[in-house]
C-alpha atoms as a PDB file:
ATOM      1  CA  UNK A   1       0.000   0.000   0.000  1.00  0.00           C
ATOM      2  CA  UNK A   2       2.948   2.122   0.686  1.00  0.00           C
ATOM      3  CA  UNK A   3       4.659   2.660  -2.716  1.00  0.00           C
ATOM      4  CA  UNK A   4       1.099   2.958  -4.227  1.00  0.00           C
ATOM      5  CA  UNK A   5       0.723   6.220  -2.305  1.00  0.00           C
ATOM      6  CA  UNK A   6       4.652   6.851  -2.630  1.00  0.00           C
ATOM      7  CA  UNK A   7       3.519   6.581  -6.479  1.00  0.00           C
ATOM      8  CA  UNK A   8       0.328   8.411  -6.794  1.00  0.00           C
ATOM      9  CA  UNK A   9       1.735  11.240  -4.676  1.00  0.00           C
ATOM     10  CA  UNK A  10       4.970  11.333  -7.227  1.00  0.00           C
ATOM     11  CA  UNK A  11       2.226  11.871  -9.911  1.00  0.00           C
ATOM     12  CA  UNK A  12       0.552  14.554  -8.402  1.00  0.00           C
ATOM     13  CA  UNK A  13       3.879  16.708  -7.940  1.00  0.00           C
ATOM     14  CA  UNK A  14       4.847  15.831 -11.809  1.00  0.00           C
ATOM     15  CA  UNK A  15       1.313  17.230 -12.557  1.00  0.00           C
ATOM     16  CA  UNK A  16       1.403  20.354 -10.763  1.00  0.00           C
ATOM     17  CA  UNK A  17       5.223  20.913 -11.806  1.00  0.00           C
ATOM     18  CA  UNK A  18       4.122  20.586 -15.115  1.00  0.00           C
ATOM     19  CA  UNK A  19       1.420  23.206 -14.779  1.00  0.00           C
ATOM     20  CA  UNK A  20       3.634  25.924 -13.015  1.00  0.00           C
ATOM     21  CA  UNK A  21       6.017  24.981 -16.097  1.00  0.00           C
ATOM     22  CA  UNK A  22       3.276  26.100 -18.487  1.00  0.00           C
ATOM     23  CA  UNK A  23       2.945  29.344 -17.443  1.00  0.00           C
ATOM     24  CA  UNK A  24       6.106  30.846 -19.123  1.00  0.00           C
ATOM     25  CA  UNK A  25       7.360  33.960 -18.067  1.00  0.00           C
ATOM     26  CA  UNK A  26       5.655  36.975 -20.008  1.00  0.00           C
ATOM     27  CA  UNK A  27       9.167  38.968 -20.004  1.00  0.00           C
ATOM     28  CA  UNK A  28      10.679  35.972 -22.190  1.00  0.00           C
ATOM     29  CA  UNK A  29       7.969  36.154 -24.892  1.00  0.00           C
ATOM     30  CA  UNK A  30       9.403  39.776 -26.058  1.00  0.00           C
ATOM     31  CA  UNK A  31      12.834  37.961 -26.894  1.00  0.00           C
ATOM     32  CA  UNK A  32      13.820  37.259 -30.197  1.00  0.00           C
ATOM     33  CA  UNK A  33      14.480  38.570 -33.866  1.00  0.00           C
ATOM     34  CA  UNK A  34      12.190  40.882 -35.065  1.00  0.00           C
ATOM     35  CA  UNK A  35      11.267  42.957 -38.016  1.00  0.00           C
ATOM     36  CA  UNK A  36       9.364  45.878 -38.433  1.00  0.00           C
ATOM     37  CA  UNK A  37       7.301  48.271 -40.903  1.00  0.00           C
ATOM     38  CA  UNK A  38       6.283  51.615 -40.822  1.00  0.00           C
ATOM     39  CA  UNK A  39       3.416  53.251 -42.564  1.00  0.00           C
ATOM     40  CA  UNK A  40       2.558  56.687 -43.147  1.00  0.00           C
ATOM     41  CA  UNK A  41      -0.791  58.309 -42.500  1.00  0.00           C
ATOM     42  CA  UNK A  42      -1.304  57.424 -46.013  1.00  0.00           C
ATOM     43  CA  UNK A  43      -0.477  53.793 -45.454  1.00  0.00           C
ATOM     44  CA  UNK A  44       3.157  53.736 -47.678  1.00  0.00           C
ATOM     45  CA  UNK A  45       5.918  52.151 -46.405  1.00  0.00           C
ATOM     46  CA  UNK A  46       8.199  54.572 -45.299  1.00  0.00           C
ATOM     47  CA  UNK A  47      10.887  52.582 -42.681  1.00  0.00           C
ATOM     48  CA  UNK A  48      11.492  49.607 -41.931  1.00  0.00           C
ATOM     49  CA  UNK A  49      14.147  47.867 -39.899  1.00  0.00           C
ATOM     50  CA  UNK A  50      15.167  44.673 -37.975  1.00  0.00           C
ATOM     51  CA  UNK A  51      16.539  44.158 -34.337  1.00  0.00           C
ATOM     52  CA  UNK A  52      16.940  41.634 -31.755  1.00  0.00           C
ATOM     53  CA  UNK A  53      15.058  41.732 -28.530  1.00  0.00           C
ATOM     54  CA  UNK A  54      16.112  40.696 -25.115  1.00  0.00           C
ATOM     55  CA  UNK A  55      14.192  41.019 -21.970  1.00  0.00           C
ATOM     56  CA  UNK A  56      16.898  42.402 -19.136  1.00  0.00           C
ATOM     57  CA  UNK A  57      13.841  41.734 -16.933  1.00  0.00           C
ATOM     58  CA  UNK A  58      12.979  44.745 -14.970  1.00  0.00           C
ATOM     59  CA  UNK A  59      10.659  46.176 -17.958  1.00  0.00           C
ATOM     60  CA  UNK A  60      13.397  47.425 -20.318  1.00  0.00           C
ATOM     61  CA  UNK A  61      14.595  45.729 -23.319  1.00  0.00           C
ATOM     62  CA  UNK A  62      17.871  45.111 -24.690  1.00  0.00           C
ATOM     63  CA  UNK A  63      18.389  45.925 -27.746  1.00  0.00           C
ATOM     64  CA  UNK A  64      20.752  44.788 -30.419  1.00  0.00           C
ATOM     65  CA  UNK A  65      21.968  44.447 -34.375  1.00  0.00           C
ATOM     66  CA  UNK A  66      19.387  47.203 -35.025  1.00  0.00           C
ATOM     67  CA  UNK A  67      19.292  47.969 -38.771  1.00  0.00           C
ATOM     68  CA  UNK A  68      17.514  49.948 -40.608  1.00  0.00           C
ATOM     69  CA  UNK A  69      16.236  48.008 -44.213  1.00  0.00           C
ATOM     70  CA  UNK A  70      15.293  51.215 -45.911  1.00  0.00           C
ATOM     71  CA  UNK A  71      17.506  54.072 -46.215  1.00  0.00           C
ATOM     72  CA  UNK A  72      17.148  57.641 -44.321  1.00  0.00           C
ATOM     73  CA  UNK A  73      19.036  60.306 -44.062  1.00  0.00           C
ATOM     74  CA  UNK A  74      17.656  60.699 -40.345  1.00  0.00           C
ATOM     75  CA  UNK A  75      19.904  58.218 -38.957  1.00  0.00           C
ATOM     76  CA  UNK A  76      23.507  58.086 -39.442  1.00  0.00           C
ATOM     77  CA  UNK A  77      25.830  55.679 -37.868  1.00  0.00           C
ATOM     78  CA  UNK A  78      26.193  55.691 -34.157  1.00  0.00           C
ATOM     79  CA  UNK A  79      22.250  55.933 -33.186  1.00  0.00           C
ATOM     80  CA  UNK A  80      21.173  54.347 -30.393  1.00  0.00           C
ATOM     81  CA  UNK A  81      18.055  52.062 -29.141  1.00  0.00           C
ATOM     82  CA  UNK A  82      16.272  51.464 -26.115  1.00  0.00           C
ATOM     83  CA  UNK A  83      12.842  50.115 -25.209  1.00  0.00           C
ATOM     84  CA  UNK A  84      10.796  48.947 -22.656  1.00  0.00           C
ATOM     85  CA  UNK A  85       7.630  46.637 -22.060  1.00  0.00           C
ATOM     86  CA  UNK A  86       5.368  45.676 -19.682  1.00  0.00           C
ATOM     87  CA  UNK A  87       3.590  42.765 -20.202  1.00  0.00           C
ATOM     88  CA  UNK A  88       0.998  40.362 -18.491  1.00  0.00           C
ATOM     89  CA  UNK A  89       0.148  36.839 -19.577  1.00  0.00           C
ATOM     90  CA  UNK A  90      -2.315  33.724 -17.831  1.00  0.00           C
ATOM     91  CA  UNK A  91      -1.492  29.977 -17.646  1.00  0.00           C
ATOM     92  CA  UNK A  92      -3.081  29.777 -21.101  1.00  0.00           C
ATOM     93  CA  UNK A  93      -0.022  31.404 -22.668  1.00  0.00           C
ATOM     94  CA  UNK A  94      -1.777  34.835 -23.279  1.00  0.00           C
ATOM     95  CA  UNK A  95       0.663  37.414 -23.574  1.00  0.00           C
ATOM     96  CA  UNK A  96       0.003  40.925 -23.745  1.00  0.00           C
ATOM     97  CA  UNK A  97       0.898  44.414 -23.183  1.00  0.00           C
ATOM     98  CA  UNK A  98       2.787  47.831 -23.918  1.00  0.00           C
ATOM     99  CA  UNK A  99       5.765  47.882 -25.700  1.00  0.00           C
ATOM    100  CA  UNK A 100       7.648  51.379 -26.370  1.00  0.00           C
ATOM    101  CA  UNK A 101      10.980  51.421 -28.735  1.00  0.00           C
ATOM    102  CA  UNK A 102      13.277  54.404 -29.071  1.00  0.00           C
ATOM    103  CA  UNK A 103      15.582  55.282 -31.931  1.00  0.00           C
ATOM    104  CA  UNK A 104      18.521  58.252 -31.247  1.00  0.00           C
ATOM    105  CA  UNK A 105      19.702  59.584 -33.960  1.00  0.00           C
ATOM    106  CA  UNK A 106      23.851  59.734 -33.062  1.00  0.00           C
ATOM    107  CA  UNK A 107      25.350  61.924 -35.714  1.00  0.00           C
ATOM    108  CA  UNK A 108      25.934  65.580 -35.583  1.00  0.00           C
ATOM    109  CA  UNK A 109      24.801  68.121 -38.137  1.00  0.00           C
ATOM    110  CA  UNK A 110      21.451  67.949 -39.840  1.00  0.00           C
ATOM    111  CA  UNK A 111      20.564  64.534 -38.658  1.00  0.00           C
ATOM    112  CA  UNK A 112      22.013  64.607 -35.404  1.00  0.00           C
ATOM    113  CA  UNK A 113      18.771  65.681 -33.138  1.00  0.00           C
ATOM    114  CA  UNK A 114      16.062  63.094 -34.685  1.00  0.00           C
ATOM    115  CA  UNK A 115      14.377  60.441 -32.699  1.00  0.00           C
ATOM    116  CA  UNK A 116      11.669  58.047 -33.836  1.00  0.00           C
ATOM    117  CA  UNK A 117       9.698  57.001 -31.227  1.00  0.00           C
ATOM    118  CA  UNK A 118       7.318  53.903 -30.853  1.00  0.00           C
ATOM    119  CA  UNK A 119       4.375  52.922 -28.759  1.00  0.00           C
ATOM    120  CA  UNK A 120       2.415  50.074 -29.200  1.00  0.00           C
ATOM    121  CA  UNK A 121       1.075  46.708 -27.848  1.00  0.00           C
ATOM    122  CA  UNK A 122       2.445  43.493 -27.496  1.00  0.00           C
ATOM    123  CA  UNK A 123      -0.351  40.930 -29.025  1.00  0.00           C
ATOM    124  CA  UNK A 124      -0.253  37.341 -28.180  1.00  0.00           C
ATOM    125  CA  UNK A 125       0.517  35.713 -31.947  1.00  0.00           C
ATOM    126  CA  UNK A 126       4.192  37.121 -32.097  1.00  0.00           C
ATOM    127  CA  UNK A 127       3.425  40.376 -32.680  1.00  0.00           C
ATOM    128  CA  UNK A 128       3.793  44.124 -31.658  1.00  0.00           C
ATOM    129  CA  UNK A 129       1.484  47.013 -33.668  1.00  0.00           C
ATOM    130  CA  UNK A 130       0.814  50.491 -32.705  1.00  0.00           C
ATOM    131  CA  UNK A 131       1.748  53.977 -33.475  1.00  0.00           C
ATOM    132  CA  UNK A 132       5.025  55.995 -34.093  1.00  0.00           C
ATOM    133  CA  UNK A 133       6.249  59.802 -34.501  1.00  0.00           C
ATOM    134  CA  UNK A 134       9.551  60.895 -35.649  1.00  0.00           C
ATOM    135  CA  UNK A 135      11.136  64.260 -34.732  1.00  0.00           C
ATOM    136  CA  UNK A 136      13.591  66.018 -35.542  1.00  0.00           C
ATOM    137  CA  UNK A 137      15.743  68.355 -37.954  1.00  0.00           C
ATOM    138  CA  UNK A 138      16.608  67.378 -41.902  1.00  0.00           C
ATOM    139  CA  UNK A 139      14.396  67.103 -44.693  1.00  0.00           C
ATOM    140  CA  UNK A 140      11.852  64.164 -44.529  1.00  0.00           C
ATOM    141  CA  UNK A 141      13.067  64.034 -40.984  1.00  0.00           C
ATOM    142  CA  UNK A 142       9.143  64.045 -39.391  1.00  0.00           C
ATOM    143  CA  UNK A 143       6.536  62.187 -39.801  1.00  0.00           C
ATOM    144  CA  UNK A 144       3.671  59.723 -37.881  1.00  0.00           C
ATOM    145  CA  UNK A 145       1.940  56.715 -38.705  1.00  0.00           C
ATOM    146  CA  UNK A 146       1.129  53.278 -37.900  1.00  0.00           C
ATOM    147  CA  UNK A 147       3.711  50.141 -37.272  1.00  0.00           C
ATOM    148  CA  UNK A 148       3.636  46.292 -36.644  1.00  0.00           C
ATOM    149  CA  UNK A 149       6.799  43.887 -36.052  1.00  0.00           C
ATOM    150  CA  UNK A 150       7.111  40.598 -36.514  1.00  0.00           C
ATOM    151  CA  UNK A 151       8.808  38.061 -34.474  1.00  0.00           C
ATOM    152  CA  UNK A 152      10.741  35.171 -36.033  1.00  0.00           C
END
């Protein structure tokens, strides 16, 4: 009767191990490769870019090999990134929540003080949409529209 109860008890904590296991942690479901586009108010494509994303787990985001796949005279070499999230999720694997993204423009000159700044949400199938606003000095150096990325 003993190792029946030994064994049925081993079940239960595989079961509820498993379970805790399923509930990933929200912060790791930002991580990844992702690309980008950027529409106008008009709805043309007018940047786009790609980036890797890594959680540093307090709400900001590490970002790396940004690269822009269109070309701008907004951003010369030497920009910078940072972002931040904060996002919620259930034991059903729902993730969601806000996501911001910065880009610093790092030159000097006429493209030195521009900054394109998004805002979105993070949606549960992989990706991120919302809106973004770019400021700053140059020709074609404003503008606004609407964005989604793409993990994978």
């Amino acid at each position: 009767m003993r190792p029946i109860k030994l064994a049925g008890l081993l079940a239960v904590a595989l079961v509820l191990g498993a379970c805790g296991n399923s509930s990933s942690n929200p912060n790791s479901s930002i991580n990844g490769n992702w690309s980008a586009t950027l529409l106008d108010v008009n709805g043309r494509a007018v940047f786009g870019f790609t980036t890797v994303l890594t959680s540093i787990g307090t709400g900001e985001l590490t970002v790396t090999n940004f690269k822009f796949t269109t070309s701008s005279p907004c951003f010369g070499s030497g920009s910078t990134e940072t972002g931040g999230f904060s996002l919620s999720g259930n034991f059903n694997g729902t993730v969601m929540g806000a996501f911001t993204l910065t880009v610093q423009s790092g030159a000097t000159g006429s493209n030195g003080n521009n900054r394109l700044s998004l805002q979105g949400t993070a949606n549960n199938n992989n990706t991120v949409s919302g809106t973004w606003t770019l400021t700053g000095t140059g020709a074609g150096c404003t503008g606004s529209g609407n964005f989604t990325m793409n993990r994978g």
